[in-house]
N, C-alpha and C. Protein backbone atom coordinates (compact mmCIF):
# COMPACT_ATOMS: atom_id res chain seq x y z
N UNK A 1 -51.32 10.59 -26.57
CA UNK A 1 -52.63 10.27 -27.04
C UNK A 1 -53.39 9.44 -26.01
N UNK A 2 -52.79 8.41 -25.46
CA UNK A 2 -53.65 7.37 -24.17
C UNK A 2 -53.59 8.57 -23.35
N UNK A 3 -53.09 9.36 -22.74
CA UNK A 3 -53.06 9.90 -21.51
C UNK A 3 -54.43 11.10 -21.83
N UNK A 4 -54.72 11.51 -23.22
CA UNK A 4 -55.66 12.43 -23.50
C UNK A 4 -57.21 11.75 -23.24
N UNK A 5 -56.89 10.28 -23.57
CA UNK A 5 -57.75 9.57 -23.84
C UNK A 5 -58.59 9.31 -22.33
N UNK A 6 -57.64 8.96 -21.79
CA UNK A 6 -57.86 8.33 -20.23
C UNK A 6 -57.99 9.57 -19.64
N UNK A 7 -57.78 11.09 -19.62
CA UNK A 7 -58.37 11.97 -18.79
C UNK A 7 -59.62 12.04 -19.45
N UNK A 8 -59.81 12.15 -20.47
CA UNK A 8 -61.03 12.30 -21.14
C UNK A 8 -62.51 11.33 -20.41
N UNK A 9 -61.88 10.55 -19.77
CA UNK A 9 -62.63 9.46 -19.22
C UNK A 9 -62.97 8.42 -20.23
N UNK A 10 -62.30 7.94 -21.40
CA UNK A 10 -62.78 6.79 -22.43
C UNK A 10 -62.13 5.40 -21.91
N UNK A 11 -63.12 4.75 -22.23
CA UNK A 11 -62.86 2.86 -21.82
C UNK A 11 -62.26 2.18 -22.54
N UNK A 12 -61.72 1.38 -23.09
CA UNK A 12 -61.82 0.91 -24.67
C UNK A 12 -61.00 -0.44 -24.37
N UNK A 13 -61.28 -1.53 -25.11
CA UNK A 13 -61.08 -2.68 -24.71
C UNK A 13 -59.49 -2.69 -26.00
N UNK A 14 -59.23 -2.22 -26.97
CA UNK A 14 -58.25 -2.33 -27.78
C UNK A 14 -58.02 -1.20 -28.71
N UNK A 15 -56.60 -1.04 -29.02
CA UNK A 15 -56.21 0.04 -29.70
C UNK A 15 -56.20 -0.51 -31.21
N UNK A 16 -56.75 0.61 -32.06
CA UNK A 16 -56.59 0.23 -33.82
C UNK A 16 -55.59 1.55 -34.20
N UNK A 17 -54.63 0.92 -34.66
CA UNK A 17 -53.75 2.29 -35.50
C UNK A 17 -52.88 1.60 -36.67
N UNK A 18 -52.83 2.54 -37.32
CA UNK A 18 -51.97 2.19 -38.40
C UNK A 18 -50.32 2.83 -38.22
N UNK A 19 -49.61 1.81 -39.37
CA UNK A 19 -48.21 1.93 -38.67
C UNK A 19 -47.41 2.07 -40.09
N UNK A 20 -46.55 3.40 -39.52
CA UNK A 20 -45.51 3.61 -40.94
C UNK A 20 -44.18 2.93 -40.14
N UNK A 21 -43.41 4.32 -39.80
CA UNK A 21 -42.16 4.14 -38.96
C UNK A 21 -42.28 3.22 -37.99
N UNK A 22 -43.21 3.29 -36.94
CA UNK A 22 -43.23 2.65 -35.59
C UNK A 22 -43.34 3.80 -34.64
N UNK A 23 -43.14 5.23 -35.05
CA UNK A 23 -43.25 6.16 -33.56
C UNK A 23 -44.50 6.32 -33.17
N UNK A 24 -45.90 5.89 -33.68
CA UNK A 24 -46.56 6.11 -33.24
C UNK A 24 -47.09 4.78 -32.12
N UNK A 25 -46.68 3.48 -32.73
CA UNK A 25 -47.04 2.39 -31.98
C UNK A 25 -46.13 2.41 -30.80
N UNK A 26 -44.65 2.97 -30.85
CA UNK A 26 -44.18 2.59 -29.69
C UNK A 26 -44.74 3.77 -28.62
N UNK A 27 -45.49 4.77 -28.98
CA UNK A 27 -45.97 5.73 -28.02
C UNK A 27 -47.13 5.51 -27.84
N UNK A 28 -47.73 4.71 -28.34
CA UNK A 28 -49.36 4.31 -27.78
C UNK A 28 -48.81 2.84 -26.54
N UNK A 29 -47.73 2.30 -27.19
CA UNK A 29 -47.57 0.91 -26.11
C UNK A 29 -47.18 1.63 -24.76
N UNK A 30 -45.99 2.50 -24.89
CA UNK A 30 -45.47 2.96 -23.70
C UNK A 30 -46.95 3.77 -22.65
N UNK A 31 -47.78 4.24 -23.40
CA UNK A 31 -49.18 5.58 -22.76
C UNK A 31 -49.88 3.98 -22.15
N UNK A 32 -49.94 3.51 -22.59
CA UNK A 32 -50.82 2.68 -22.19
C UNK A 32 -49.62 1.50 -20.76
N UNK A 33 -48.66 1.62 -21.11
CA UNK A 33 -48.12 1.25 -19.93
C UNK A 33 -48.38 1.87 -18.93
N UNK A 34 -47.53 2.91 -19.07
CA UNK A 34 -47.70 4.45 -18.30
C UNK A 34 -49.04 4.42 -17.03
N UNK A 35 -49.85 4.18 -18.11
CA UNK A 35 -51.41 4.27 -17.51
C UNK A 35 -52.27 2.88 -16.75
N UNK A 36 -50.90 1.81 -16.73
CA UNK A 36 -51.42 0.85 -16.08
C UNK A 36 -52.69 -0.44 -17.29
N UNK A 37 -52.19 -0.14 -18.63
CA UNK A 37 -53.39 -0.53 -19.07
C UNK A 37 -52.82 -1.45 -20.20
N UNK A 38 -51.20 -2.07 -19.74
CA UNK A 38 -50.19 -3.07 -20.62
C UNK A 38 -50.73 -4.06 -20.66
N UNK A 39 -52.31 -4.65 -20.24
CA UNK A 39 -52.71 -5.56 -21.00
C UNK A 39 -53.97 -5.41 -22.37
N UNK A 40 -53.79 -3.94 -22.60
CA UNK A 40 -55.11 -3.89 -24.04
C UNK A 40 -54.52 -3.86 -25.47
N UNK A 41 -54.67 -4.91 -26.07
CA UNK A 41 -54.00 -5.37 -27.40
C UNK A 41 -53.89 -4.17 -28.50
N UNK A 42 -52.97 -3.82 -29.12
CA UNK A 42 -53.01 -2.89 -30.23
C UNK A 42 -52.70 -3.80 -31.23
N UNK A 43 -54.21 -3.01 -32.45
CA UNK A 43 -54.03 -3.86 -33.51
C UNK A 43 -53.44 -2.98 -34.62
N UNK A 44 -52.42 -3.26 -35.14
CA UNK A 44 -51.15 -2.29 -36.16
C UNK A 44 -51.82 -2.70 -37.77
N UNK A 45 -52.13 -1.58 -38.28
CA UNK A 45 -52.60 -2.10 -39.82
C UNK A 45 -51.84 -1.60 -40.52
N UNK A 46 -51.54 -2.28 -41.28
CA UNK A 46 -50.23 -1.72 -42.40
C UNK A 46 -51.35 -1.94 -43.97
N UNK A 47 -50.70 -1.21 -44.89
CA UNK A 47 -51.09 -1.73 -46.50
C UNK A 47 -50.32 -2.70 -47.27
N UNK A 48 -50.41 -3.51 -47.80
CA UNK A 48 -49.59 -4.43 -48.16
C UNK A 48 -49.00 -3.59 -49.28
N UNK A 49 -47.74 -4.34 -48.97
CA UNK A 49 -46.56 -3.53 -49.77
C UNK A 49 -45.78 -2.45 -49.30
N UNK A 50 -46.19 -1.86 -47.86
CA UNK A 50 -45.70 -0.75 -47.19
C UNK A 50 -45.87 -1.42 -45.91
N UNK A 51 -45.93 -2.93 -45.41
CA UNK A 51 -46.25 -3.63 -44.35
C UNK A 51 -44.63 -4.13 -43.62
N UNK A 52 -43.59 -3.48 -43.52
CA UNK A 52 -42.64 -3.69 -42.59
C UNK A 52 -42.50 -4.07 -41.68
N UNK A 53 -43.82 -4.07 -40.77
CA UNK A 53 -43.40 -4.63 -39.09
C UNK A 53 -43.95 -6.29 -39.14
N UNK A 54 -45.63 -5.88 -40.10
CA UNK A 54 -46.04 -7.29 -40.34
C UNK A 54 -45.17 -8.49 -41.02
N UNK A 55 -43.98 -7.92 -42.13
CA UNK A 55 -43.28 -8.88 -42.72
C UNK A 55 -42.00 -9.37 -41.67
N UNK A 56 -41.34 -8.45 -40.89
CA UNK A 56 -41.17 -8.52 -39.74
C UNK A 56 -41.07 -9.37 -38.52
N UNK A 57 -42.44 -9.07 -37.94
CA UNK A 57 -43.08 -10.43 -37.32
C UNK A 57 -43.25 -11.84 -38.31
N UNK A 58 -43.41 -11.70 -39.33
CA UNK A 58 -43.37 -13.21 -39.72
C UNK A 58 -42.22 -14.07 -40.09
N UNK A 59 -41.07 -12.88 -39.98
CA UNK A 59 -40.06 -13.46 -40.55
C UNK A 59 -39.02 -13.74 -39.06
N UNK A 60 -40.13 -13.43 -37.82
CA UNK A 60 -38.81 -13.41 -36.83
C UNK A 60 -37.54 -12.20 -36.02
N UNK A 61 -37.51 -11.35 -37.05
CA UNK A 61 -36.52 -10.84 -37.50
C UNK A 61 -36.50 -9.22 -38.41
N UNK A 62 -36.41 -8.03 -37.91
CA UNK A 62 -36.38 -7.21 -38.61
C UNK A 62 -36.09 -7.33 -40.16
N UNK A 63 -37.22 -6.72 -40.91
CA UNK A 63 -36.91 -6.82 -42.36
C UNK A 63 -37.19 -5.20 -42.92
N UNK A 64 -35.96 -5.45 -43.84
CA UNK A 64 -36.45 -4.10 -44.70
C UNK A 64 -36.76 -4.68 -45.90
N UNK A 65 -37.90 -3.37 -46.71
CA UNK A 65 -38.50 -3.69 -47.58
C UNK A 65 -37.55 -3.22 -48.52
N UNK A 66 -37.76 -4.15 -49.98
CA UNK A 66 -36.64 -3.19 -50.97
C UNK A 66 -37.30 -1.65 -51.41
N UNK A 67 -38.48 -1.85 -51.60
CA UNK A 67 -39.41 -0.05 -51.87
C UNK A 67 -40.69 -0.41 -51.53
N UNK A 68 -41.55 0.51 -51.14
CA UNK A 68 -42.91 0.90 -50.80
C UNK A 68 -43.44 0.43 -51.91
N UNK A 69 -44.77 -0.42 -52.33
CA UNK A 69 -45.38 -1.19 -52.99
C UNK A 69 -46.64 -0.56 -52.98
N UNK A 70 -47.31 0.59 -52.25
CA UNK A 70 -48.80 0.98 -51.89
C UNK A 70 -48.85 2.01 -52.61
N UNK A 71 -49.92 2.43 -52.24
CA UNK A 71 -50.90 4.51 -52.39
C UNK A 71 -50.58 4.67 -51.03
N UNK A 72 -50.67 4.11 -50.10
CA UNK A 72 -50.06 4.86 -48.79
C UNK A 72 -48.49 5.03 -48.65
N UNK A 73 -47.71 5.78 -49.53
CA UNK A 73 -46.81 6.49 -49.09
C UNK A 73 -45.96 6.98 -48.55
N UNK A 74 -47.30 8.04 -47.61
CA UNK A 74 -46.82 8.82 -46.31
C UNK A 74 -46.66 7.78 -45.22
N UNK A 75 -47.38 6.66 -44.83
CA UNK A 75 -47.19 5.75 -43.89
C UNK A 75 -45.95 4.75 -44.34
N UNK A 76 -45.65 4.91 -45.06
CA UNK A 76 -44.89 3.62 -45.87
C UNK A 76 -43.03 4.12 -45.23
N UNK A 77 -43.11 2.86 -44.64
CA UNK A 77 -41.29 2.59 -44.10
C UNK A 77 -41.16 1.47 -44.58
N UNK A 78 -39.07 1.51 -44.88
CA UNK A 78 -38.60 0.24 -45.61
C UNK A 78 -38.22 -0.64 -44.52
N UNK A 79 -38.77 0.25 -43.38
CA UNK A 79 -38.50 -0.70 -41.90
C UNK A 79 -38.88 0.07 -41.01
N UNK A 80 -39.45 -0.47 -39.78
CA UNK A 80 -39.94 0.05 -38.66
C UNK A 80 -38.84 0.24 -38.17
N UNK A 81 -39.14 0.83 -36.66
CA UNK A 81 -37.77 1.32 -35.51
C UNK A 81 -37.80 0.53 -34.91
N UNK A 82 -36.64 0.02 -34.34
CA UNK A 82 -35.94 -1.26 -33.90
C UNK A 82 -37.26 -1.52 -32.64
N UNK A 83 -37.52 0.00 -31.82
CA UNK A 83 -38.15 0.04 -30.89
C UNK A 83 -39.75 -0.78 -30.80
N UNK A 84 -40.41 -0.49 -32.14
CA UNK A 84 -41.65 -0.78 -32.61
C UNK A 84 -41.59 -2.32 -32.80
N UNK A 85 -40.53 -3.03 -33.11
CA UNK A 85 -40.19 -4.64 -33.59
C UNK A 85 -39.91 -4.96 -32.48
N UNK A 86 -39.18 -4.59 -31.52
CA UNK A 86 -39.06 -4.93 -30.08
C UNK A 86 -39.84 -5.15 -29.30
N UNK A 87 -41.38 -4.09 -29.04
CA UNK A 87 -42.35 -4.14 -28.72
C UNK A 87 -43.44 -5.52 -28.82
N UNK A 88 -42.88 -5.74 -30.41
CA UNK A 88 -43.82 -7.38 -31.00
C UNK A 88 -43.61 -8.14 -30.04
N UNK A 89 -42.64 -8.35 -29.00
CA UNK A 89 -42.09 -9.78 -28.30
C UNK A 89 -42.52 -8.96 -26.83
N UNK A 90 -43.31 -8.32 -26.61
CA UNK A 90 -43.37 -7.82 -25.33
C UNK A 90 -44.77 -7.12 -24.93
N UNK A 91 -45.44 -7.36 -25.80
CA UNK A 91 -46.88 -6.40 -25.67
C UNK A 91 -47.78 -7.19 -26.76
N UNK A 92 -48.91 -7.33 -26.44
CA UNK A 92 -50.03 -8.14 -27.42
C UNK A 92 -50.13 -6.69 -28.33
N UNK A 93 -49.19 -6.94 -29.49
CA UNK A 93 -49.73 -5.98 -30.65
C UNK A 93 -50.14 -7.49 -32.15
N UNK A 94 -50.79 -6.87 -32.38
CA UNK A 94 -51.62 -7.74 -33.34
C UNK A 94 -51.70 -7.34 -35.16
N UNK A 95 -50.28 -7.30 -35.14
CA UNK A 95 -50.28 -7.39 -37.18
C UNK A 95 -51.16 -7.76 -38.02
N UNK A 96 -51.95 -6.75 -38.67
CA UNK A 96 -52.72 -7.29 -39.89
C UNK A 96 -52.09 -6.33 -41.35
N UNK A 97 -52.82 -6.58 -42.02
CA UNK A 97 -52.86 -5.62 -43.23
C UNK A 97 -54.07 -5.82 -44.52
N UNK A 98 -54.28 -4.76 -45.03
CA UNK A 98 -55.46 -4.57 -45.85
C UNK A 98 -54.99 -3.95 -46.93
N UNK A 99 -55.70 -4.38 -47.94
CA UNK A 99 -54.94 -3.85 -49.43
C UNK A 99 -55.25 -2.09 -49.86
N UNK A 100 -54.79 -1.63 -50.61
CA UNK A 100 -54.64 -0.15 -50.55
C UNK A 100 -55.95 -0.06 -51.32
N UNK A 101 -56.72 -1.31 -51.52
CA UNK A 101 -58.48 -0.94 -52.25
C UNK A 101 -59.49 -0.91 -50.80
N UNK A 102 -58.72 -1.25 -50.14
CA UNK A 102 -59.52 -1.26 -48.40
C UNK A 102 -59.29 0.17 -47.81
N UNK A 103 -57.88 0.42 -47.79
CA UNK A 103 -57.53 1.73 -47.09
C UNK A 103 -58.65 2.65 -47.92
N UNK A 104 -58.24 2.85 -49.09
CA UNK A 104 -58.83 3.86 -50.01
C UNK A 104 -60.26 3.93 -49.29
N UNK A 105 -61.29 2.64 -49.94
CA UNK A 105 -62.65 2.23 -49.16
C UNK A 105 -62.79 3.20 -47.63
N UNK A 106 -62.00 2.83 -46.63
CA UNK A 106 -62.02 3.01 -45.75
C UNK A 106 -62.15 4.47 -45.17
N UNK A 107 -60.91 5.08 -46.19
CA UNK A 107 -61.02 6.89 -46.02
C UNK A 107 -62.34 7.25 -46.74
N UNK A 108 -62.59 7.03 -47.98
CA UNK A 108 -63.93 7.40 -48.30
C UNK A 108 -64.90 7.24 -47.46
N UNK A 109 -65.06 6.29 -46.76
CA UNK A 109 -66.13 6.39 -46.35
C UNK A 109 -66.36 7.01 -45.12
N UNK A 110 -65.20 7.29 -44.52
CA UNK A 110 -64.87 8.30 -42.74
C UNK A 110 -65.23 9.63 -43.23
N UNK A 111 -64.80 9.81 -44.69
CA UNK A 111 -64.91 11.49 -44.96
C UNK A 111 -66.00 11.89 -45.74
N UNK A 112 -66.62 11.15 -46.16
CA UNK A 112 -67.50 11.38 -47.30
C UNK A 112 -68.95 12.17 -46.67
């Protein structure tokens, strides 16, 4: 995806993605290595209750969740990949999360 991005000729001061497993964050950190560009912050949004990497990072320490708590689902892991939690201590990625009345909000209004 960075490498599509960067032939494409796009600038962009920070990455926004959302995060189930972790394969997609650890392949945007690595593209953006790749490409010379390991200092632009990715910001990881999880839904609370399906937020694994964010509980994660606060705890230090890989955590699994006991079950998925959201409407997001399909994004929803009871733990990221070791790879994606590894990344936290090595790359400005930036944990947030928004409640599944935001996500919802959010798709409505991209598609509507």
């Amino acid at each position: 995806m960075i490498t599509e991005l960067v032939q494409a000729g796009h600038d962009f001061d920070a990455v926004v993605l959302a995060v189930g497993g972790g394969g997609l964050l650890s392949g945007v950190v690595e593209g953006l290595r790749m490409h010379g560009m390991g200092k632009i912050p990715v910001i990881a949004v999880e839904t609370e209750g399906a937020d694994a990497l964010f509980q994660s990072v606060q705890a230090g320490a890989q955590v699994t969740l006991d079950r998925i708590e959201s409407v997001a689902t399909s994004l929803g892991a009871k733990q990221v990949c070791a790879n994606a939690y590894a990344l936290t201590k090595t790359h400005d990625i930036r944990c947030t999360r928004v409640t599944d009345r935001q996500a919802l909000q959010g798709r409505v209004r991209n598609f509507v």
